[in-house]
N, C-alpha and C. Protein backbone atom coordinates (compact mmCIF):
# COMPACT_ATOMS: atom_id res chain seq x y z
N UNK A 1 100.42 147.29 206.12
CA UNK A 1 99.14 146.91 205.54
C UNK A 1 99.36 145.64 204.70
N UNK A 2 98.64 144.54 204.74
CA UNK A 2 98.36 143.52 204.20
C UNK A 2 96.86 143.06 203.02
N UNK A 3 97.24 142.04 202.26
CA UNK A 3 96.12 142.23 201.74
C UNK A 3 94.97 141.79 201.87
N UNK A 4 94.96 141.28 203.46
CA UNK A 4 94.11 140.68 204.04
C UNK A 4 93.18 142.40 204.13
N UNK A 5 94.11 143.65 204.69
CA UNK A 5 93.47 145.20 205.19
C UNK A 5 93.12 145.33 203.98
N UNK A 6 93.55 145.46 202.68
CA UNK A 6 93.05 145.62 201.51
C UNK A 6 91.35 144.95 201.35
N UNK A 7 91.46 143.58 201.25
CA UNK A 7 90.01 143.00 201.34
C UNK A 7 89.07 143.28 202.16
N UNK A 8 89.57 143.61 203.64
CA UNK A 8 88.61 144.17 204.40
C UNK A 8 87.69 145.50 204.12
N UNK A 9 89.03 146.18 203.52
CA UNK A 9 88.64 147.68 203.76
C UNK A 9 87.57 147.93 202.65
N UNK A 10 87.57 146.64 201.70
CA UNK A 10 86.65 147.07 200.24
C UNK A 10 87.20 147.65 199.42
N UNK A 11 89.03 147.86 199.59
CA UNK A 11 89.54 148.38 198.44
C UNK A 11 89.57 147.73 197.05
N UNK A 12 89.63 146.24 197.16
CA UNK A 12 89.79 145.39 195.99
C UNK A 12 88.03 144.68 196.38
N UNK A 13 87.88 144.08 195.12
CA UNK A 13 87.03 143.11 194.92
C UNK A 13 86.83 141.90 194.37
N UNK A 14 85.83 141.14 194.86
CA UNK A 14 85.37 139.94 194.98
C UNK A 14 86.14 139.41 193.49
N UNK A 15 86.82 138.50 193.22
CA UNK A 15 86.73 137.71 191.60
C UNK A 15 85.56 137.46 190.92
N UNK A 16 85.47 138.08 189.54
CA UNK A 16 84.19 137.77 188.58
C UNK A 16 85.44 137.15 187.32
N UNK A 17 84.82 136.24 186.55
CA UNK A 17 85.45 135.50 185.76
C UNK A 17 84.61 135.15 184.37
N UNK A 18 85.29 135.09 183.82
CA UNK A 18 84.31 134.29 182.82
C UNK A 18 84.85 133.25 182.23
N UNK A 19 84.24 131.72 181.92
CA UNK A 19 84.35 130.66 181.15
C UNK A 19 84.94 131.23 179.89
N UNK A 20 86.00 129.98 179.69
CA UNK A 20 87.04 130.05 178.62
C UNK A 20 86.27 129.68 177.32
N UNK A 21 85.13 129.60 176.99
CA UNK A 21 84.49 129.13 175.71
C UNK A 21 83.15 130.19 175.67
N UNK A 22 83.37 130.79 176.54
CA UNK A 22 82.32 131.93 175.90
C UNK A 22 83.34 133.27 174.85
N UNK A 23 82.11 133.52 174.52
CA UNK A 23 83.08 134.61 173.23
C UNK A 23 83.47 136.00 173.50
N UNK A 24 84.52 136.04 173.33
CA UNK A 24 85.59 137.48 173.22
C UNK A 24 84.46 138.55 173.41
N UNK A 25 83.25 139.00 172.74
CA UNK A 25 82.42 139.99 173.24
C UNK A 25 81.63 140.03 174.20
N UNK A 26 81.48 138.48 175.00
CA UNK A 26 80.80 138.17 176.47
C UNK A 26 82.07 139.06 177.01
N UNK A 27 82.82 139.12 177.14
CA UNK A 27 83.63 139.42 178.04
C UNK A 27 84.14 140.21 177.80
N UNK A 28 83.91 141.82 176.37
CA UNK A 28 84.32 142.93 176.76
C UNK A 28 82.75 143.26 177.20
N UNK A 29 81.27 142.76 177.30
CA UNK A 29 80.47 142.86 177.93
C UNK A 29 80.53 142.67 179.34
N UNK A 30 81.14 142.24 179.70
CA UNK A 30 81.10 141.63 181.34
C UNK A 30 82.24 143.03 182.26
N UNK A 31 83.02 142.80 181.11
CA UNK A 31 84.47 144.00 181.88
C UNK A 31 83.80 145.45 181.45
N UNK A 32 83.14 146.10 180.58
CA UNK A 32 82.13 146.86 180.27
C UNK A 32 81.40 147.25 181.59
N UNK A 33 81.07 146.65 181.83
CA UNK A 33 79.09 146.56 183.26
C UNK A 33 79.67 146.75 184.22
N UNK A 34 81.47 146.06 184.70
CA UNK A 34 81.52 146.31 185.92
C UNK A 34 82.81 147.33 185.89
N UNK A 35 82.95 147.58 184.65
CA UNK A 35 84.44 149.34 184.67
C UNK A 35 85.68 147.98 185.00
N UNK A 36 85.86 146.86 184.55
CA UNK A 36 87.25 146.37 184.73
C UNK A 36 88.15 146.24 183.44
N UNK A 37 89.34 146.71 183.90
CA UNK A 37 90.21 146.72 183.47
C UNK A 37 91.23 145.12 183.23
N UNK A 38 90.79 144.39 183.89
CA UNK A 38 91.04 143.19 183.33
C UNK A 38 90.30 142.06 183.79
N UNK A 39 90.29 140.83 183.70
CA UNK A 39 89.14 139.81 184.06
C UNK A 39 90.05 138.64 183.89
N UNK A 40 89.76 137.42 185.02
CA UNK A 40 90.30 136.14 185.12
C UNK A 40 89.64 135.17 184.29
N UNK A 41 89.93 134.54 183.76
CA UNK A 41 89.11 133.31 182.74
C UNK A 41 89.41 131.95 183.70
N UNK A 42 88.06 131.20 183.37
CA UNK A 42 88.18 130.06 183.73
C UNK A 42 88.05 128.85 182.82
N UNK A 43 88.02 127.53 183.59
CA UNK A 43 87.67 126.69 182.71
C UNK A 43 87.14 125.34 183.35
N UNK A 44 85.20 125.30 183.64
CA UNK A 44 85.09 124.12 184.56
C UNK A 44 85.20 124.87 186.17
N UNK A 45 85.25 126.40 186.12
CA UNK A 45 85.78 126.73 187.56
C UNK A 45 86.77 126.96 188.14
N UNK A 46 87.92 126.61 186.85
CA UNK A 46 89.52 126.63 187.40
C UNK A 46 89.95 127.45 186.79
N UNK A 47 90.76 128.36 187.46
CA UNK A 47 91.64 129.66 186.99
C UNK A 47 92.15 128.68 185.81
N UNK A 48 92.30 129.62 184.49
CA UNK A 48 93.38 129.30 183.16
C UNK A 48 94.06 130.15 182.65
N UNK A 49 93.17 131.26 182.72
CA UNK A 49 93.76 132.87 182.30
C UNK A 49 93.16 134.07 182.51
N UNK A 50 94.01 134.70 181.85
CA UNK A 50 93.59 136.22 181.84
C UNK A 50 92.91 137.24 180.83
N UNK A 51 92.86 138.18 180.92
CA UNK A 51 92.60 139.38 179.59
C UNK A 51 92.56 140.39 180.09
N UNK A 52 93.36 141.37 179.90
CA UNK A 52 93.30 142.65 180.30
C UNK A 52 92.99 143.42 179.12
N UNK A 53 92.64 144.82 179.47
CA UNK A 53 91.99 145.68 177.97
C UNK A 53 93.21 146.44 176.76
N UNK A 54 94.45 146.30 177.81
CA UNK A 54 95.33 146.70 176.54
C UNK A 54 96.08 145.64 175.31
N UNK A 55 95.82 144.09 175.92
CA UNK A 55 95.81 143.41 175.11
C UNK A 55 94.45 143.06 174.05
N UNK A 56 93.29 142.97 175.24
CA UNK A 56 91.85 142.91 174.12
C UNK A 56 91.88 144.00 173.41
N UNK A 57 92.43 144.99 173.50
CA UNK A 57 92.19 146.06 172.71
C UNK A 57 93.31 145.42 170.95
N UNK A 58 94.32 145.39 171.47
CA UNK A 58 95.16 145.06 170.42
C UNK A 58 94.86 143.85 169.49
N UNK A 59 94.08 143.21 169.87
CA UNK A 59 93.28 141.82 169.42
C UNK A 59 92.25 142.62 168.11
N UNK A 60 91.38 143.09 168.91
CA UNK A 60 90.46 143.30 168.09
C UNK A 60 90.33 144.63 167.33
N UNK A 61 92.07 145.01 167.44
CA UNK A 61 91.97 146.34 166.60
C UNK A 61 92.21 145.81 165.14
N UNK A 62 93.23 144.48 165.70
CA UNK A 62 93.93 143.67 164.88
C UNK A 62 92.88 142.58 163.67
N UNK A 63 91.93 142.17 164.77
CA UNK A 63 90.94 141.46 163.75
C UNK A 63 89.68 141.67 164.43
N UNK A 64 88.63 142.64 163.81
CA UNK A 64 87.62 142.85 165.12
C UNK A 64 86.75 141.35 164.73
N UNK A 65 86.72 140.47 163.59
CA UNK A 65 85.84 139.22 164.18
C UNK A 65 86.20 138.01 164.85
N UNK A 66 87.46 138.91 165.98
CA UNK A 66 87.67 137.48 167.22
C UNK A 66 86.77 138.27 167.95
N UNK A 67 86.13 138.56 168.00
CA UNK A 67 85.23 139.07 169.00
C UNK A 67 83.77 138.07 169.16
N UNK A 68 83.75 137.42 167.82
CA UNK A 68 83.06 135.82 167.98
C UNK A 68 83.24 134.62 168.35
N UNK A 69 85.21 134.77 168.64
CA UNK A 69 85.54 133.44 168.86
C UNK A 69 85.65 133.16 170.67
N UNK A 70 86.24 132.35 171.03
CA UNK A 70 86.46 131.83 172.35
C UNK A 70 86.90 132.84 172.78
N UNK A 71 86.94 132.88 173.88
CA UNK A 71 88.07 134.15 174.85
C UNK A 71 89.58 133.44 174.72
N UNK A 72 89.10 132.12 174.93
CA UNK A 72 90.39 131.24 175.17
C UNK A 72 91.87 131.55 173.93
N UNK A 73 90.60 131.75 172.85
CA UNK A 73 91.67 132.01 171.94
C UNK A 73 92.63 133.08 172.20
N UNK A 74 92.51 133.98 173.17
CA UNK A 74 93.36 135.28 173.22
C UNK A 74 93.65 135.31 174.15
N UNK A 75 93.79 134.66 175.08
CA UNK A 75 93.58 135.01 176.84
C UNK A 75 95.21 134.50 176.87
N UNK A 76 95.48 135.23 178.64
CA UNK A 76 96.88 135.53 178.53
C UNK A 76 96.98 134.63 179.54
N UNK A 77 98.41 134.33 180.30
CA UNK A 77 98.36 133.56 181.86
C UNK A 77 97.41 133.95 182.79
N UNK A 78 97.71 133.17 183.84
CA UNK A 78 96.36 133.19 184.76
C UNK A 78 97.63 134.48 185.57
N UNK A 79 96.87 135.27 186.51
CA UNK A 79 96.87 136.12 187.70
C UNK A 79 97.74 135.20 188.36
N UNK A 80 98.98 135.58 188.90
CA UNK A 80 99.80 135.06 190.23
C UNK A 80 98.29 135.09 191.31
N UNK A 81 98.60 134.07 192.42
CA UNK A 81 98.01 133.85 193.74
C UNK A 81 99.16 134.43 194.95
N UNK A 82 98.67 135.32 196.04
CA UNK A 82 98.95 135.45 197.01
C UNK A 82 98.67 135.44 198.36
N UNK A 83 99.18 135.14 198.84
CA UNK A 83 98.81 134.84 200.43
C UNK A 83 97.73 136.06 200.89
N UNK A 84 96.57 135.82 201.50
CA UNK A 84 95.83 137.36 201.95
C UNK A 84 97.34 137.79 203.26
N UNK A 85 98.04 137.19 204.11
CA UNK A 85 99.19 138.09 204.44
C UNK A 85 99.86 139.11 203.90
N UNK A 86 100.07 138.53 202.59
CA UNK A 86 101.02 139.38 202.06
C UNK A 86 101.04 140.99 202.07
N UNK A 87 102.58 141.44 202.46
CA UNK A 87 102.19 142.98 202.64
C UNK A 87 101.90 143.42 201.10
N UNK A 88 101.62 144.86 201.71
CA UNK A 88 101.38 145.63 200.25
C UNK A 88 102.46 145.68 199.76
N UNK A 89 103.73 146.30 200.13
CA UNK A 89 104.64 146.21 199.44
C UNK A 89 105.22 145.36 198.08
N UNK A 90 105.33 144.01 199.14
CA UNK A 90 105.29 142.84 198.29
C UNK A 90 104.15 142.58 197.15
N UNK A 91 102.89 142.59 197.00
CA UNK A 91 102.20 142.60 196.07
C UNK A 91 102.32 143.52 195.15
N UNK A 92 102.80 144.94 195.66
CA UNK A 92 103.36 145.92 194.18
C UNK A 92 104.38 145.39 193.70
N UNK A 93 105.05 144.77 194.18
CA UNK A 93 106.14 144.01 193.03
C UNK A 93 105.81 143.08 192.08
N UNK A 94 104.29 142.26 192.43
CA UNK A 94 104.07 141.06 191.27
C UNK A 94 103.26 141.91 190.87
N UNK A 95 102.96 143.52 190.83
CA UNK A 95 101.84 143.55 189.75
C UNK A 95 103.24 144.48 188.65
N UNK A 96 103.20 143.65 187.62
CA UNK A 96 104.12 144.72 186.56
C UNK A 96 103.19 145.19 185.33
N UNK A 97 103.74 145.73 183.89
CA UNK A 97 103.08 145.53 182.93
C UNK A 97 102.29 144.70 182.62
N UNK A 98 103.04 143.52 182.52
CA UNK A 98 102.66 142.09 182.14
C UNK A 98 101.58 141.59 182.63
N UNK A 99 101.55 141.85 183.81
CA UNK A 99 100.69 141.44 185.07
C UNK A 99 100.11 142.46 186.08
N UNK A 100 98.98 142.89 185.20
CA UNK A 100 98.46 144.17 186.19
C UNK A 100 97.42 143.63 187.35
N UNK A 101 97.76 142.42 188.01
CA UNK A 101 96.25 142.29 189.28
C UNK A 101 97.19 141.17 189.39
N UNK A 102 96.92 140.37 191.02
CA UNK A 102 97.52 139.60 191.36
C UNK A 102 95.90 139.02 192.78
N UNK A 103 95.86 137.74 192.80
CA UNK A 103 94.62 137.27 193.12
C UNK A 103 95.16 136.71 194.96
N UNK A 104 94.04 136.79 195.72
CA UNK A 104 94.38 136.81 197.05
C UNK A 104 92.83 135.77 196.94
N UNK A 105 93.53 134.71 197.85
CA UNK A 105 92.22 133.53 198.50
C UNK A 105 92.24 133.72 199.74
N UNK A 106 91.05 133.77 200.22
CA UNK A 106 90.26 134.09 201.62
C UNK A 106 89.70 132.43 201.76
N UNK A 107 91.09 132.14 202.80
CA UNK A 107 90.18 130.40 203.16
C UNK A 107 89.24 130.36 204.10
N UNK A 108 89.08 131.11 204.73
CA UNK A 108 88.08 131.21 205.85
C UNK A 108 86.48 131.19 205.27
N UNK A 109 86.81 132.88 204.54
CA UNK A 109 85.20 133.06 203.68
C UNK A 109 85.07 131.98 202.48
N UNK A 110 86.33 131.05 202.02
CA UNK A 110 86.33 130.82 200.71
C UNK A 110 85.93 131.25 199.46
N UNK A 111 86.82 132.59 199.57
CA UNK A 111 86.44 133.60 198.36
C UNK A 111 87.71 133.62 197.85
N UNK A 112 87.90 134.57 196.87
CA UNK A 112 89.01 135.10 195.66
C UNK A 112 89.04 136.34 195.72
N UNK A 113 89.89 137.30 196.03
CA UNK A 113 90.02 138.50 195.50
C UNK A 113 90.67 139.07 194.67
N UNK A 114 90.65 140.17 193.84
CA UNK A 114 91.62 140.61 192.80
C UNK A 114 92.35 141.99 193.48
N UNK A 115 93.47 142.02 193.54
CA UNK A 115 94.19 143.55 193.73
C UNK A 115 94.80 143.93 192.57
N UNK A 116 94.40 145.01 192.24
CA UNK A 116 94.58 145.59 190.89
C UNK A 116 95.80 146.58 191.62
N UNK A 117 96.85 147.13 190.36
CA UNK A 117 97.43 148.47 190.35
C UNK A 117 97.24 149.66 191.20
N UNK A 118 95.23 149.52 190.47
CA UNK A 118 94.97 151.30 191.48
C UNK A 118 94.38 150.52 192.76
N UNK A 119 94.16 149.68 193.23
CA UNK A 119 93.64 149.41 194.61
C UNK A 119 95.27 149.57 195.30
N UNK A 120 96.73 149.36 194.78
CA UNK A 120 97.78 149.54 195.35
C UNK A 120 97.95 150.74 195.29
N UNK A 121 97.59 151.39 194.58
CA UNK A 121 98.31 152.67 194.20
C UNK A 121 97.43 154.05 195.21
N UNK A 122 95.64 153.44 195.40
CA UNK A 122 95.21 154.14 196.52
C UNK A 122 95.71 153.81 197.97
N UNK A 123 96.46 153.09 198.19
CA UNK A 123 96.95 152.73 199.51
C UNK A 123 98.36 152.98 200.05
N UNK A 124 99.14 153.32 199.04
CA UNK A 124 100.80 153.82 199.20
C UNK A 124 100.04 155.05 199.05
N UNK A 125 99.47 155.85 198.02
CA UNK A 125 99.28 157.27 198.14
C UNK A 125 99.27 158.29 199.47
């Protein structure tokens, strides 16, 4: 299985992102609405980073009024890119702690996808 079968099958989904200058609570609003566990940031349209909820969590346990500031201010590396080839196998290796989702481009459709942990973890099961 590849993560080209992953995208097909509807196990992972489409990339939603949010701009690097909107504020830290746009975007536990946005990861909120759609149940994600982490979200890609942009900037202008271009991947810059990340945020997942066990770091936003630690942010704003830490100071809850970054929750007014930029996202940018807290946001982590961007998501590794992988080939939609790539087997599954191989993509459970770039997702670690650090890096829980790893992003797959569809040049054909010219889309983005995200494979998270549990979209791997329903497919070895």
């Amino acid at each position: 299985m590849t993560a080209r079968d992953l995208v097909a099958s509807g196990l992972s989904g489409e990339l939603l992102s949010i701009e690097s200058h909107q504020p830290v609570e746009a975007a536990v609003t946005l990861m909120s609405e759609h149940d994600f566990s982490q979200i890609s940031i942009t900037r202008d349209h271009r991947l810059v980073g990340s945020l997942n909820e066990t770091h936003l969590y630690s942010e704003l346990v830490r100071n809850s009024d970054v929750r007014k500031e930029p996202v940018e201010s807290i946001m982590q590396p961007a998501f590794p890119f992988a080939d939609i080839s790539t087997p599954v196998e191989l993509l459970a290796t770039m997702i670690t702690p650090e890096n829980p989702a790893v992003l797959v481009r569809d040049f054909k459709t010219d889309k983005t996808f995200i494979i998270t942990r549990s979209d791997v973890i329903r497919v070895l099961a």
